[in-house]
Protein backbone atom coordinates (compact mmCIF):
# COMPACT_ATOMS: atom_id res chain seq x y z
CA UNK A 1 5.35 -13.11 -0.43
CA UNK A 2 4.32 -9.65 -1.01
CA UNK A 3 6.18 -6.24 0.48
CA UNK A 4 3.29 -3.68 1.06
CA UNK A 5 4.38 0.11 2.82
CA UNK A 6 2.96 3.33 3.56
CA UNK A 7 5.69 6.39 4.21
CA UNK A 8 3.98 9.15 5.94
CA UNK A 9 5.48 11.79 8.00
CA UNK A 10 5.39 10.74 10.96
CA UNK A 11 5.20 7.00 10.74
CA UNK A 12 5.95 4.14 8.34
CA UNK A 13 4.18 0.64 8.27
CA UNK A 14 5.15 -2.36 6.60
CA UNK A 15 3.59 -5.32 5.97
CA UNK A 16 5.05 -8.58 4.72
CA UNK A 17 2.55 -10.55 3.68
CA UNK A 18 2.21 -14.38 2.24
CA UNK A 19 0.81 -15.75 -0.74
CA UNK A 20 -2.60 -15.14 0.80
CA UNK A 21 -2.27 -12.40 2.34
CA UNK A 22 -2.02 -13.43 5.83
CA UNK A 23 0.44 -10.86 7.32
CA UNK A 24 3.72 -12.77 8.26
CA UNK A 25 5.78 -9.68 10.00
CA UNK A 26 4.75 -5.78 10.53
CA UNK A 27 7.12 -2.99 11.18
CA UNK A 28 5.77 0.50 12.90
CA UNK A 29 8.96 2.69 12.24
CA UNK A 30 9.20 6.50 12.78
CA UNK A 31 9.53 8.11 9.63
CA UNK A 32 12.40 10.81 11.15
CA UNK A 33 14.39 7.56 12.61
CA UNK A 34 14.53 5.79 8.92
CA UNK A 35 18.12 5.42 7.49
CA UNK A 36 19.97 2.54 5.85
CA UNK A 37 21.44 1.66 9.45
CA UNK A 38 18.21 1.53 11.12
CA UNK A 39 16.64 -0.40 8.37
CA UNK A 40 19.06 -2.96 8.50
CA UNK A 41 18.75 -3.22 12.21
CA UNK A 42 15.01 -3.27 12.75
CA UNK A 43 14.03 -5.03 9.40
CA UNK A 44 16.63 -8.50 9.69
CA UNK A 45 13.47 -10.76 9.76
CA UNK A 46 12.77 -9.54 6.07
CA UNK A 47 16.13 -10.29 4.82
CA UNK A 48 16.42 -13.75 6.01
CA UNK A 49 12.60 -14.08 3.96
CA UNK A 50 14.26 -12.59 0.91
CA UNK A 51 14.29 -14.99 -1.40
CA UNK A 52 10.80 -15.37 -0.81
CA UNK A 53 9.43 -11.71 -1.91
CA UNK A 54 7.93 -11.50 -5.18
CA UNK A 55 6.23 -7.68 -5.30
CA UNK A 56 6.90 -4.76 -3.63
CA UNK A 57 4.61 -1.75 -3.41
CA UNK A 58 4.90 1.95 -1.49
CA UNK A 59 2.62 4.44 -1.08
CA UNK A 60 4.98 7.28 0.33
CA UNK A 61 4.55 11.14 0.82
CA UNK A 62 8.15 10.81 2.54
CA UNK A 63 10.70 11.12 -0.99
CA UNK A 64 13.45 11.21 1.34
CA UNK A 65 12.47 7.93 3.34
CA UNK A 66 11.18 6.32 -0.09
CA UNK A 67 14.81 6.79 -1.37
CA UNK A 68 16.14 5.12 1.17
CA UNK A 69 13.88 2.42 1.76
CA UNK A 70 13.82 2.01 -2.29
CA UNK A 71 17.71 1.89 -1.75
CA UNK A 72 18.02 -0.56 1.31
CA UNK A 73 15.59 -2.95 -0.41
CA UNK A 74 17.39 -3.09 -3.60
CA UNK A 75 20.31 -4.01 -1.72
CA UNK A 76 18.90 -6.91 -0.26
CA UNK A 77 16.35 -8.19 -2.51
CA UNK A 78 17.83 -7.48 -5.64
CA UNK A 79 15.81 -9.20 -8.31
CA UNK A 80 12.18 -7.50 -7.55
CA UNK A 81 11.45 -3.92 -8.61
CA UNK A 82 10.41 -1.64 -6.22
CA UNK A 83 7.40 0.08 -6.85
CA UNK A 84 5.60 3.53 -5.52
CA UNK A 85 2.43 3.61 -6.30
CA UNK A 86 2.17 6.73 -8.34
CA UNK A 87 4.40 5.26 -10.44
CA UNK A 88 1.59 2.86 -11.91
CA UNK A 89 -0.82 3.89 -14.59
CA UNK A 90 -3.99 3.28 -12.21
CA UNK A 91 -6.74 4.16 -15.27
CA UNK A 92 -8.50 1.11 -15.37
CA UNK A 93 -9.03 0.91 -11.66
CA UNK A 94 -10.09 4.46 -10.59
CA UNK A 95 -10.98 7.46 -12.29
CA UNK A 96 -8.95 10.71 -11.30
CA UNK A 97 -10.65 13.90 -11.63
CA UNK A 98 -7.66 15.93 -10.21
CA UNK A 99 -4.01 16.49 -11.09
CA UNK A 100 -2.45 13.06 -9.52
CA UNK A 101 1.01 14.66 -9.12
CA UNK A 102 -0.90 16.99 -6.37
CA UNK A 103 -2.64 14.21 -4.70
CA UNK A 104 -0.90 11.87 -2.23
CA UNK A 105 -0.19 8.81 -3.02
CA UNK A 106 -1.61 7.51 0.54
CA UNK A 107 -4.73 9.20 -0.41
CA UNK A 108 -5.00 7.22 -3.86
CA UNK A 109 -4.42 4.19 -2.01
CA UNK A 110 -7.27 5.30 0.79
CA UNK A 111 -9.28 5.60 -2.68
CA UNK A 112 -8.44 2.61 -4.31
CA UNK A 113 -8.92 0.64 -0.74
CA UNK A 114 -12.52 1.68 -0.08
CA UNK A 115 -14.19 2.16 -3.73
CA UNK A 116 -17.01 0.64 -4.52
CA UNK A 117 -19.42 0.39 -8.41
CA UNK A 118 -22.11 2.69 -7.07
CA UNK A 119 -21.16 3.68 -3.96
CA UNK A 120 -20.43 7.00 -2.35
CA UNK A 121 -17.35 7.30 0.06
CA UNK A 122 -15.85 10.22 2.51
CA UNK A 123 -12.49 8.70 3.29
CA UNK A 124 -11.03 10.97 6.65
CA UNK A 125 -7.30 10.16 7.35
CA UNK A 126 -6.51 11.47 10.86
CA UNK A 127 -2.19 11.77 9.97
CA UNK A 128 0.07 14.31 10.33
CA UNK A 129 -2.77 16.48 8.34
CA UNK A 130 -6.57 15.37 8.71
CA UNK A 131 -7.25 14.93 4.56
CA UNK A 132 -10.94 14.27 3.24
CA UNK A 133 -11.40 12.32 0.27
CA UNK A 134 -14.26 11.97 -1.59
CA UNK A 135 -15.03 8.69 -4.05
CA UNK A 136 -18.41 8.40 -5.97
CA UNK A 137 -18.89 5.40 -8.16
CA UNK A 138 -15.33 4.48 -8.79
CA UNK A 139 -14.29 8.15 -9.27
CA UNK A 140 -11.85 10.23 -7.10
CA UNK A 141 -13.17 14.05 -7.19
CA UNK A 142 -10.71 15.18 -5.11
CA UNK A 143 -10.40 16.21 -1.36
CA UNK A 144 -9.87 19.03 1.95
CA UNK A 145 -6.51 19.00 3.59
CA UNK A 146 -6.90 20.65 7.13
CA UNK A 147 -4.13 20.88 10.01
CA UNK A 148 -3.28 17.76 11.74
CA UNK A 149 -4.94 17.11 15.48
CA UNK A 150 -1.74 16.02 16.88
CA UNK A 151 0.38 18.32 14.52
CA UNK A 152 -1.88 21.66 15.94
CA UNK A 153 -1.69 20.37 19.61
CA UNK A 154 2.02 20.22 19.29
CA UNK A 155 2.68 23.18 17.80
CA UNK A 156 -0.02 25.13 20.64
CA UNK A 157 1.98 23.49 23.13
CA UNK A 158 4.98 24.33 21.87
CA UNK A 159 4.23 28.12 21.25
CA UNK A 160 2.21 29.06 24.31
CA UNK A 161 3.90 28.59 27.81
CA UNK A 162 1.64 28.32 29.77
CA UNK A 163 -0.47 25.26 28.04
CA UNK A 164 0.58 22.12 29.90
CA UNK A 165 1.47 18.60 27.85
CA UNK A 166 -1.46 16.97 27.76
CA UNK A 167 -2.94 13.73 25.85
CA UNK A 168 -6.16 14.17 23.91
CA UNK A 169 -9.08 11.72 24.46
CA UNK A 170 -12.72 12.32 24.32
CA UNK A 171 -14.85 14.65 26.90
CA UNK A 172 -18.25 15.52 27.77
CA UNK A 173 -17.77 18.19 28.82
CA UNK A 174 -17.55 21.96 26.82
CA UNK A 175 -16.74 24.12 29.34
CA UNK A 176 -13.18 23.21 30.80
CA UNK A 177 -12.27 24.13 34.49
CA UNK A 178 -8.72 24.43 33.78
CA UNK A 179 -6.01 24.64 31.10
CA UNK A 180 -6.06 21.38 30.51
CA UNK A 181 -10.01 20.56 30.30
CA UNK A 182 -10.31 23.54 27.93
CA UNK A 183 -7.43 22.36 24.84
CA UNK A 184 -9.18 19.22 25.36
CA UNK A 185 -12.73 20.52 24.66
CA UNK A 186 -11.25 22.62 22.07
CA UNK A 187 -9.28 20.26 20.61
CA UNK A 188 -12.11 17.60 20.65
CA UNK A 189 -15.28 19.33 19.74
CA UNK A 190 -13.72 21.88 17.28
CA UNK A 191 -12.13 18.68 15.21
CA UNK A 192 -15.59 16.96 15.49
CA UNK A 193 -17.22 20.03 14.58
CA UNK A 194 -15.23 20.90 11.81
CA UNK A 195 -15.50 17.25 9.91
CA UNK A 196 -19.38 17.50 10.43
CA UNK A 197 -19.43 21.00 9.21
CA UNK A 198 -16.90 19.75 5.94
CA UNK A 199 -18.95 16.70 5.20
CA UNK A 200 -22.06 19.03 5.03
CA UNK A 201 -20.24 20.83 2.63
CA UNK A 202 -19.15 17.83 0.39
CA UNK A 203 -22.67 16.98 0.86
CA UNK A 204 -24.36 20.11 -0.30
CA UNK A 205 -21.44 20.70 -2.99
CA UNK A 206 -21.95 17.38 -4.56
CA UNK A 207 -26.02 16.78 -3.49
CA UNK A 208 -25.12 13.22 -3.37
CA UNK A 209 -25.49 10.70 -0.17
CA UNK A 210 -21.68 9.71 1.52
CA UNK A 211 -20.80 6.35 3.74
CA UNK A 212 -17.92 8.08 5.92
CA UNK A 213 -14.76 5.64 6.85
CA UNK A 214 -12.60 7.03 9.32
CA UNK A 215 -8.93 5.57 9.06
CA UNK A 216 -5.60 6.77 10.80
CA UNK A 217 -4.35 7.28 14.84
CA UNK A 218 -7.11 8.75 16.06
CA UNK A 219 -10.09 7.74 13.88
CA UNK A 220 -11.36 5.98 17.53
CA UNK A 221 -11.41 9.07 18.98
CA UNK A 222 -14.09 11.20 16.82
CA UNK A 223 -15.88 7.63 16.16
CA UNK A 224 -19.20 8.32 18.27
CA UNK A 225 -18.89 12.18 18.03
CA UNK A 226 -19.83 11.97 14.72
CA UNK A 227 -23.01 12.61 12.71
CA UNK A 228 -24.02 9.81 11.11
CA UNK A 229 -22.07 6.68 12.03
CA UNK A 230 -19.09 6.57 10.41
CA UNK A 231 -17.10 2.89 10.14
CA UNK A 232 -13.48 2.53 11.34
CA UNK A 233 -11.41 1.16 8.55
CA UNK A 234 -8.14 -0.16 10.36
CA UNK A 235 -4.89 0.19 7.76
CA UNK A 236 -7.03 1.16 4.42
CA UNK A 237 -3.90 2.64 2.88
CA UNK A 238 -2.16 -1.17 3.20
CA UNK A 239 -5.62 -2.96 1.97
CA UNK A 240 -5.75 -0.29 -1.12
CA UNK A 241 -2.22 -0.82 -1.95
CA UNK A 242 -3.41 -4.73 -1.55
CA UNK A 243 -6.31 -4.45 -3.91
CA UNK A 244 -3.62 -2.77 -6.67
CA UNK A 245 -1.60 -5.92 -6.50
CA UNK A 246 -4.96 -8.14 -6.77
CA UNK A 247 -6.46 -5.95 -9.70
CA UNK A 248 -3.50 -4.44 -11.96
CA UNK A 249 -1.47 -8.13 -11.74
CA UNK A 250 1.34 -5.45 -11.28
């Protein structure tokens, strides 16, 4: 069985998957929540399939949670190394043309997960930050970090008193009629706007063609607002960290 896990900062996943890599068990933990208690509590499935476990890999941009996880598994399945992915010398499987201690080791894995020999990628992560990566022919160039959806609704929300709680989802309409209708035209078409305008860019920049994956909580929602029909790619952090276990025999 294989132990696969992305840390963000706001939520975790885990995979445990079998010898195939059908997915056995999956834990959705808040990040904030994660502590050698609550690991033990919401994770007892995985110790009774201990024995079982022969590789574990993390992308994390969490060190705090990583520590802990790294310390909780170590615990209980003592004979198999725990491994972050930064921590593996990824040369013969992607190219880096950046520093990778600045890049996030999610974003290696959203890389590594969608690469392809002669193919051109945009890779948009809608997390806690909305990060743009950019993959040509098995080569990471680098990437845009802009302010999380979620993250800048919160914190408008929370700073302005008299902008009600609301939940995002998509509209049709640009002019709102009230409060709410307006943060979520705002909200919607300036994000939408703003990755069209940044993929231009990366476009223009690098005068090269780009197949855009959308991944992350609310990749559904910008799907069709789009230019140019960009695929969903459900858990690409989980299926990179996958294709690391397949390719480096780590």
């Amino acid at each position: 069985m294989y132990l696969i896990g992305d840390i963000g900062n706001t939520e975790t996943k885990i995979f445990l998957f079998d010898q195939n890599f059908k997915i056995k068990k999956k834990w959705n933990l808040p990040s904030i929540k994660i502590s050698k208690r609550y690991l033990y509590l919401n994770m007892r499935f995985l110790i009774s399939k201990r024995s079982k476990v022969k590789k574990i890999i993390f992308s994390s941009v969490v060190p705090k949670s990583f520590f802990l996880i790294k310390e909780f598994l170590n615990k209980e399945i003592k004979k198999v190394r725990v491994i972050e992915l930064k921590q593996i010398n990824l040369k013969n499987l992607i190219k880096l043309r950046v520093n990778r201690k600045q890049v996030g080791s999610d974003r290696l894995a959203n890389a590594i997960g969608i690469m392809e020999k002669n193919k051109n990628y945009i890779v948009i992560d809608f997390g806690t930050a909305t990060t743009f990566d950019v993959i040509t022919n098995n080569i990471y160039l680098g990437g845009i970090i802009a302010p999380g959806v979620n993250l800048s609704l919160e914190n408008l929300i929370n700073k302005a008193s008299l902008i009600p709680r609301i939940k995002l989802n998509k509209t049709s309409n640009i002019i709102g009629k009230n409060t709410s209708d307006a943060v979520k035209s705002g909200f919607f078409w300036g994000y939408s706007g703003l990755i069209d305008n940044i993929i231009k860019l990366i476009k223009k920049n690098t005068q090269k063609q780009f197949r855009v994956i959308l991944t992350g909580g609310l990749s559904h929602l910008f799907k069709n607002s789009l230019k140019g029909k960009p695929l969903i790619k459900k858990d690409l952090t989980i299926n990179g960290l996958k294709k690391v276990i397949l390719k480096l025999k780590i």
